[in-house]
Protein backbone atom coordinates (compact mmCIF):
# COMPACT_ATOMS: atom_id res chain seq x y z
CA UNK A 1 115.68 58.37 127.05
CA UNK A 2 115.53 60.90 124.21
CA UNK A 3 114.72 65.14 124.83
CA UNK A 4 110.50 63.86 123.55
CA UNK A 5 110.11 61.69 126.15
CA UNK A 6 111.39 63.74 128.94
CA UNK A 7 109.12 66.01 127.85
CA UNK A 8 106.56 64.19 127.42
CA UNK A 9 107.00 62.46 131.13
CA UNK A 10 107.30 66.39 132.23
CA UNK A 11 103.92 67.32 130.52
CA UNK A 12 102.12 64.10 131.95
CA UNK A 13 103.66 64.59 135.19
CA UNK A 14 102.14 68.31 135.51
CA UNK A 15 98.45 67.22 133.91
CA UNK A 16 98.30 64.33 136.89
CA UNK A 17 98.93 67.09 139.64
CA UNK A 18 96.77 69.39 137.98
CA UNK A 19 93.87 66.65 138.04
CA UNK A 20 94.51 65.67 141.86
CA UNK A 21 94.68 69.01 142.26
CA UNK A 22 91.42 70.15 140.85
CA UNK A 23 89.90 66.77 142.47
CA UNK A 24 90.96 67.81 145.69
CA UNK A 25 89.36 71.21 145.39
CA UNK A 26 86.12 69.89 144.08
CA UNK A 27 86.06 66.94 146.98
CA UNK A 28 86.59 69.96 149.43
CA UNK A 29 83.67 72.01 147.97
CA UNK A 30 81.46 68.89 148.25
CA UNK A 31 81.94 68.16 151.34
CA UNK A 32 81.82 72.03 152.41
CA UNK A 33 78.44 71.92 150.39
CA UNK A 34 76.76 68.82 152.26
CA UNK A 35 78.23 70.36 155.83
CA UNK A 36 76.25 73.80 155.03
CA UNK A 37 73.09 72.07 153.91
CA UNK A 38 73.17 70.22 157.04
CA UNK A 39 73.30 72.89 159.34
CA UNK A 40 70.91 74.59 157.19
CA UNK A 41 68.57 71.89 158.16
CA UNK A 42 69.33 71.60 161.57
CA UNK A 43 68.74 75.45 162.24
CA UNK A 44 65.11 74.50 160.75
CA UNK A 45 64.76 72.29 163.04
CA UNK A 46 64.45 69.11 160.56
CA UNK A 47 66.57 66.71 162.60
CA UNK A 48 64.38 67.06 165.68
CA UNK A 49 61.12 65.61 164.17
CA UNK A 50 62.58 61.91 164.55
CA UNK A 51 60.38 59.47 163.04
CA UNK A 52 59.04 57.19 166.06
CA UNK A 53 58.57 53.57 164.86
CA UNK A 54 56.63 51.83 167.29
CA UNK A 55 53.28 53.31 165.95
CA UNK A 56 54.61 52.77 161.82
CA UNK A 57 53.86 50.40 159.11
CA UNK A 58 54.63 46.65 159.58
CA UNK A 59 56.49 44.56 157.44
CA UNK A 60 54.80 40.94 156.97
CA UNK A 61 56.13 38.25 155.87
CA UNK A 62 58.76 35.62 156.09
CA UNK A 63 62.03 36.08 157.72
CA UNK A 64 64.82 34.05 157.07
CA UNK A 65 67.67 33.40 159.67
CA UNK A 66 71.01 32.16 157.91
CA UNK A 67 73.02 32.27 155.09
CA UNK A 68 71.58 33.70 152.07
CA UNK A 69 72.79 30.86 149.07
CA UNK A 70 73.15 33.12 145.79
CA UNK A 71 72.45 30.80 142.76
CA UNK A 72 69.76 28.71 141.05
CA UNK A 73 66.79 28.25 142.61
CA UNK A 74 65.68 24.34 141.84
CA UNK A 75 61.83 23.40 142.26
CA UNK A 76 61.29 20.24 143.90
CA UNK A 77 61.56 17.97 147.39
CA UNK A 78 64.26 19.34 149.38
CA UNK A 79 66.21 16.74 151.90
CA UNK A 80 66.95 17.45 155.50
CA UNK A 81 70.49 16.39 156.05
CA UNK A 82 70.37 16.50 159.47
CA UNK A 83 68.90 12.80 160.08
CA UNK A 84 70.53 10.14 159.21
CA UNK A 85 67.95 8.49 157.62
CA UNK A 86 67.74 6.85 154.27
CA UNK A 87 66.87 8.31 151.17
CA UNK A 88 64.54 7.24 148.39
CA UNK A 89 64.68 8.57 145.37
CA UNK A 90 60.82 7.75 143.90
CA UNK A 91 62.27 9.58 139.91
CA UNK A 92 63.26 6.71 137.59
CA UNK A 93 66.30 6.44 136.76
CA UNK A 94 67.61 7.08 132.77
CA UNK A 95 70.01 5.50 130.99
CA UNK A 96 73.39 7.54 130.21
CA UNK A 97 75.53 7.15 127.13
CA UNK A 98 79.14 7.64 127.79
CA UNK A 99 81.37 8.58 125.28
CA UNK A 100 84.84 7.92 125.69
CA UNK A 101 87.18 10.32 123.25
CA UNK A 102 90.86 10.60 123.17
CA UNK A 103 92.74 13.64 125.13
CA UNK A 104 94.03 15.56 122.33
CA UNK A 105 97.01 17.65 123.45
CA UNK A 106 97.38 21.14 121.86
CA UNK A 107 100.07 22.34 120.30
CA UNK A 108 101.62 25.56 120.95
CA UNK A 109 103.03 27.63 118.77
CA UNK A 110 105.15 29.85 120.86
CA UNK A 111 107.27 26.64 122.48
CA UNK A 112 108.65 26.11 118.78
C-alpha cells in the first residue's frame, strides 16, 4: 500500500470518529432536551389532566377481526371455502388462443 493511501485511510479514519463523535454529542443533547421539556411539563402539571375515555367520541363503523390481505381489491361474488359445496360459475366461458413458441436460450457473452 503506497505513503497516499495510508494517508488517505488515516484522514478517513479520523473524519468517521469525528462524525460518531459529533453524533453522539448531538444524540445526547436531544435526549437531554426532550428529558427537560418533560419535566418542564410535569412541574405544570400537564401529565395529571389524563384524558378519561369513557365519556369521548365513538368510532363507528366496521371492525374487522383477522388478517389484513395487502393487494388488489377484486369486485365481484366472493366464495366461502369453508363448505364443501359445489361451485357454479354462472360467467361464460371464452375461448383462449395458445401460442406455442420455441425456448430460445441466451447466449452469454462472459462464458466465451
Amino acid at each position: 500500500m503506497g505513503k497516499a493511501a495510508k494517508e488517505h485511510r488515516k484522514k478517513v479514519q479520523a473524519r468517521n470518529a469525528r462524525l460518531k463523535q459529533e453524533n453522539r454529542k448531538r444524540e445526547k443533547f436531544q435526549k437531554e432536551f426532550i428529558m427537560n421539556l418533560i419535566k418542564q411539563e410535569q412541574e405544570k402539571g400537564m401529565f395529571e389532566n389524563n384524558l378519561n375515555l369513557d365519556g369521548g367520541p365513538v368510532l363507528d363503523g366496521p371492525v374487522l377481526d383477522g388478517p389484513v390481505l395487502d393487494g388488489p381489491v377484486l369486485d365481484g361474488p366472493t366464495l366461502d371455502l369453508t363448505t364443501n359445496e359445489t361451485i357454479t360459475i354462472d360467467s361464460p366461458i371464452e375461448e383462449v388462443t395458445v401460442i406455442e413458441s420455441p425456448v430460445v436460450e441466451s447466449s452469454d457473452s462472459s462464458e466465451n
